[in-house]
N, C-alpha and C. Protein backbone atom coordinates (compact mmCIF):
# COMPACT_ATOMS: atom_id res chain seq x y z
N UNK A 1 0.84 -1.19 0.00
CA UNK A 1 0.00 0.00 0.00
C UNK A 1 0.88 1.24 0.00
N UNK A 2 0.67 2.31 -0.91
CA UNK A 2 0.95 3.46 -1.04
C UNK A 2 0.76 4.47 0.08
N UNK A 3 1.59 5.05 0.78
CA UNK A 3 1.58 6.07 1.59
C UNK A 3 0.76 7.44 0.82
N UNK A 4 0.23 7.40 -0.06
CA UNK A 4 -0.84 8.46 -0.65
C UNK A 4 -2.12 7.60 -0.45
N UNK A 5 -2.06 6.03 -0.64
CA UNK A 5 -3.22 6.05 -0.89
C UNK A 5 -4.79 6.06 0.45
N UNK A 6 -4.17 7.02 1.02
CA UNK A 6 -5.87 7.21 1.78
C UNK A 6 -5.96 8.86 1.22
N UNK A 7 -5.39 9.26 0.15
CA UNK A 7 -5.42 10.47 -0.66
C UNK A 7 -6.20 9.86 -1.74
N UNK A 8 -5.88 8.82 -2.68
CA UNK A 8 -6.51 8.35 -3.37
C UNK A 8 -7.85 8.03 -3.29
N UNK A 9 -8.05 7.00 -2.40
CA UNK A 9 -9.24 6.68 -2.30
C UNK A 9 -10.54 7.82 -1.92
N UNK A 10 -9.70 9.03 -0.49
CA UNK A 10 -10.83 10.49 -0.69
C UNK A 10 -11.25 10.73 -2.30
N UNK A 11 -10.76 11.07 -3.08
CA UNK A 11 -10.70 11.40 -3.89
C UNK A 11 -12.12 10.60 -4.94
N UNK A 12 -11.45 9.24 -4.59
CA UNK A 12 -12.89 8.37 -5.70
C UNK A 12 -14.03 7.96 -5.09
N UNK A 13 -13.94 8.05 -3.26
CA UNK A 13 -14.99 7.93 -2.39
C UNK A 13 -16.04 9.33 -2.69
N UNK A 14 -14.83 10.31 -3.03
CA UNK A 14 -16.18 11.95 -3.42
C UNK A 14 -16.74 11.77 -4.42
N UNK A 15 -16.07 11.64 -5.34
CA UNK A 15 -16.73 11.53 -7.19
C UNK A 15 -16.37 12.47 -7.52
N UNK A 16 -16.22 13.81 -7.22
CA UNK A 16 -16.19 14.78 -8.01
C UNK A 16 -15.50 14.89 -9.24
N UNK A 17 -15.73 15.83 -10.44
CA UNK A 17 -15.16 15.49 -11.60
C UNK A 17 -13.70 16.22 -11.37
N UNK A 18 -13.50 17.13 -10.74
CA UNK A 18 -12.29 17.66 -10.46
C UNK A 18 -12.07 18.56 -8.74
N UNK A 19 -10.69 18.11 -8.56
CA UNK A 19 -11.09 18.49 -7.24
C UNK A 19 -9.40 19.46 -7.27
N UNK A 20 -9.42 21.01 -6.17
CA UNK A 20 -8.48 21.73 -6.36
C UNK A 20 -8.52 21.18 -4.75
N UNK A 21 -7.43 20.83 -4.42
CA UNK A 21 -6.69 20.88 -2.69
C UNK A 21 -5.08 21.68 -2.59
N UNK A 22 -5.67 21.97 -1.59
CA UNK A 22 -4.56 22.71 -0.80
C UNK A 22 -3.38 21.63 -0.20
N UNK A 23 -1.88 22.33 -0.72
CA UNK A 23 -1.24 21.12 0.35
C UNK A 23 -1.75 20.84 1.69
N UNK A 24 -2.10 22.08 2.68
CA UNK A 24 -3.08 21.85 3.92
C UNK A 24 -3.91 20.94 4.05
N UNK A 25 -4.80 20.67 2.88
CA UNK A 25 -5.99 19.96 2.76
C UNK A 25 -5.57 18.51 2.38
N UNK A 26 -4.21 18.42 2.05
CA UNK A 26 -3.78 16.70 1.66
C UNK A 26 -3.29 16.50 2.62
N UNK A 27 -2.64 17.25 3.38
CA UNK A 27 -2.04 16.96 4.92
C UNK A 27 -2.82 16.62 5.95
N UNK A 28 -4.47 17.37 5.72
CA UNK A 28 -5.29 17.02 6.66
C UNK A 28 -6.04 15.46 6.24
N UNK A 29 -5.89 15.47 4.89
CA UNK A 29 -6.21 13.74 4.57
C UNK A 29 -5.27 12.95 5.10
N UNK A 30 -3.56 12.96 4.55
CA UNK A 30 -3.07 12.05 4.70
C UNK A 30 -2.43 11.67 6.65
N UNK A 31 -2.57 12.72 7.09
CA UNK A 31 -1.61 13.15 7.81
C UNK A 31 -0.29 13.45 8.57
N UNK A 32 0.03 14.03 6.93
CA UNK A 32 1.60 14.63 6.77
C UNK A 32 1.34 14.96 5.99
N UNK A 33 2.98 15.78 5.82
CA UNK A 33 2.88 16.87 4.63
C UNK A 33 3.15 15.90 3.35
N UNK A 34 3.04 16.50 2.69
CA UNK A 34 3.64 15.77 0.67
C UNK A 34 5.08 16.35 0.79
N UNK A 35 5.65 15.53 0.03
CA UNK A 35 7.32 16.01 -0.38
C UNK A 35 7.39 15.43 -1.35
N UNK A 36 8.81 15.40 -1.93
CA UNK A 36 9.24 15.16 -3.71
C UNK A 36 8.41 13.74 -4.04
N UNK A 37 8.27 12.66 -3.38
CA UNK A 37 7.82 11.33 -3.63
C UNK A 37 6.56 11.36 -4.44
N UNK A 38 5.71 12.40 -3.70
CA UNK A 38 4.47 12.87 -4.29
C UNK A 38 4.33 12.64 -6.37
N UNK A 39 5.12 13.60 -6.82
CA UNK A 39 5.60 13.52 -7.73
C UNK A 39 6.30 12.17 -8.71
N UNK A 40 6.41 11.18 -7.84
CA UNK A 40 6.70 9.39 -8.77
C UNK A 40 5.50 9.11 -8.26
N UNK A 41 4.69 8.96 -6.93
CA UNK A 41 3.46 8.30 -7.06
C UNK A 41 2.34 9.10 -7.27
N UNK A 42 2.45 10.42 -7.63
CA UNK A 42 1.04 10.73 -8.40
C UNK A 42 0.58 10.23 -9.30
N UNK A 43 1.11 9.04 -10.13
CA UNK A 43 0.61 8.47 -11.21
C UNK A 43 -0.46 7.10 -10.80
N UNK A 44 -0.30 6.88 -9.40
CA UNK A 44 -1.15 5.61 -8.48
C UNK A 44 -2.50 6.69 -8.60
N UNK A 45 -2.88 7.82 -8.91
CA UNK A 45 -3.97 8.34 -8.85
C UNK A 45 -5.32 7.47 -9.69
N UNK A 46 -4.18 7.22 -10.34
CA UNK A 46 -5.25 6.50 -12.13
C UNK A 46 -6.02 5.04 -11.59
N UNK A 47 -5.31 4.50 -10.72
CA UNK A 47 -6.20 3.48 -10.43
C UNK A 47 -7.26 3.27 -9.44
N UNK A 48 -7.51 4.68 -9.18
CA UNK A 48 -8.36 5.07 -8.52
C UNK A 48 -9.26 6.03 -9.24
N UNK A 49 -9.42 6.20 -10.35
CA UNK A 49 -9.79 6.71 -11.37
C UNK A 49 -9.52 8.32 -11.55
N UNK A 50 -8.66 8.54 -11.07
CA UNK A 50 -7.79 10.21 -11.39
C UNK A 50 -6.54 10.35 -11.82
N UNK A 51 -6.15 11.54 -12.18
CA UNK A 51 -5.18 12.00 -12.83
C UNK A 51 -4.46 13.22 -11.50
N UNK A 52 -3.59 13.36 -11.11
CA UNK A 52 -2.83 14.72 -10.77
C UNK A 52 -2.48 15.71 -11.98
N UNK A 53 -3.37 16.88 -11.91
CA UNK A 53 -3.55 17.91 -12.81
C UNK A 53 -1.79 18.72 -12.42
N UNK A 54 -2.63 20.16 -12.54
CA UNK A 54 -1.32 21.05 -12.51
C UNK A 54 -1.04 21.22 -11.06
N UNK A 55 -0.06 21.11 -10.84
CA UNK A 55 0.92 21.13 -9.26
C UNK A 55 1.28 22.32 -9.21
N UNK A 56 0.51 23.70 -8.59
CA UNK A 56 1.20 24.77 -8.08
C UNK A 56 1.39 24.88 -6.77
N UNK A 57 2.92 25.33 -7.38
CA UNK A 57 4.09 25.51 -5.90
C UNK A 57 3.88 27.25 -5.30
N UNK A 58 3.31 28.22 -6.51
CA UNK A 58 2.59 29.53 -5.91
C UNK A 58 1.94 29.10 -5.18
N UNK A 59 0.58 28.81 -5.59
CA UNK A 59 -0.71 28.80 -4.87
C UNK A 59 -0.82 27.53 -3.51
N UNK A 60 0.06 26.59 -3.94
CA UNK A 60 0.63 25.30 -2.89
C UNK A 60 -0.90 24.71 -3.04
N UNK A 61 -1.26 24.13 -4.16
CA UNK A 61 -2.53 23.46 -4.11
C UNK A 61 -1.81 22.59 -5.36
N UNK A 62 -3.00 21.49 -5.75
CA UNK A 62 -2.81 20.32 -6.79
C UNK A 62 -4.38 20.11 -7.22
N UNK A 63 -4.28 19.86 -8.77
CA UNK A 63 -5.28 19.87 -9.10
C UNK A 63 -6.02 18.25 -9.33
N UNK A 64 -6.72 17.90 -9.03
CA UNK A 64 -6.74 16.44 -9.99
C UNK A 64 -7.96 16.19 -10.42
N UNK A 65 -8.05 15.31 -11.65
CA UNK A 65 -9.49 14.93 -12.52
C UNK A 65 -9.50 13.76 -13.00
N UNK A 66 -10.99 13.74 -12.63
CA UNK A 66 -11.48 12.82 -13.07
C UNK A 66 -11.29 11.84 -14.15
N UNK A 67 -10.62 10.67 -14.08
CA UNK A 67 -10.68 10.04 -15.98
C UNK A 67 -11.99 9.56 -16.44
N UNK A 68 -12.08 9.83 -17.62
CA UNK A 68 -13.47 9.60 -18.02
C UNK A 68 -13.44 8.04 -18.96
């Protein structure tokens, strides 16, 4: 099991077609912060039926969507 994945599963337990979180808001899912790793297993999103959108390091949020 993936140390994201109780990030994952929020994610396909909501449905939503796209969801904007705050690093705050993945920290309050996972509980811890994200660091570089984030970035090789954002691609475990897909089997949970999402994608990791655009990753801003301004705004410190991540976008992710839905696969259709």
């Amino acid at each position: 099991m993936s140390k994201y994945e109780p990030l994952w599963k929020y994610l396909q337990n909501d449905g939503r077609d796209t969801f904007k979180l705050t690093f705050e808001e993945i920290k309050g899912i996972l509980g811890f912060d994200t660091d570089h790793s984030f970035l090789t297993c954002k691609k475990e999103a897909g089997r949970f039926g999402y994608q990791a959108g655009k990753i801003s390091m301004k705004e410190k949020r991540v976008t992710f969507n839905k696969v259709k």
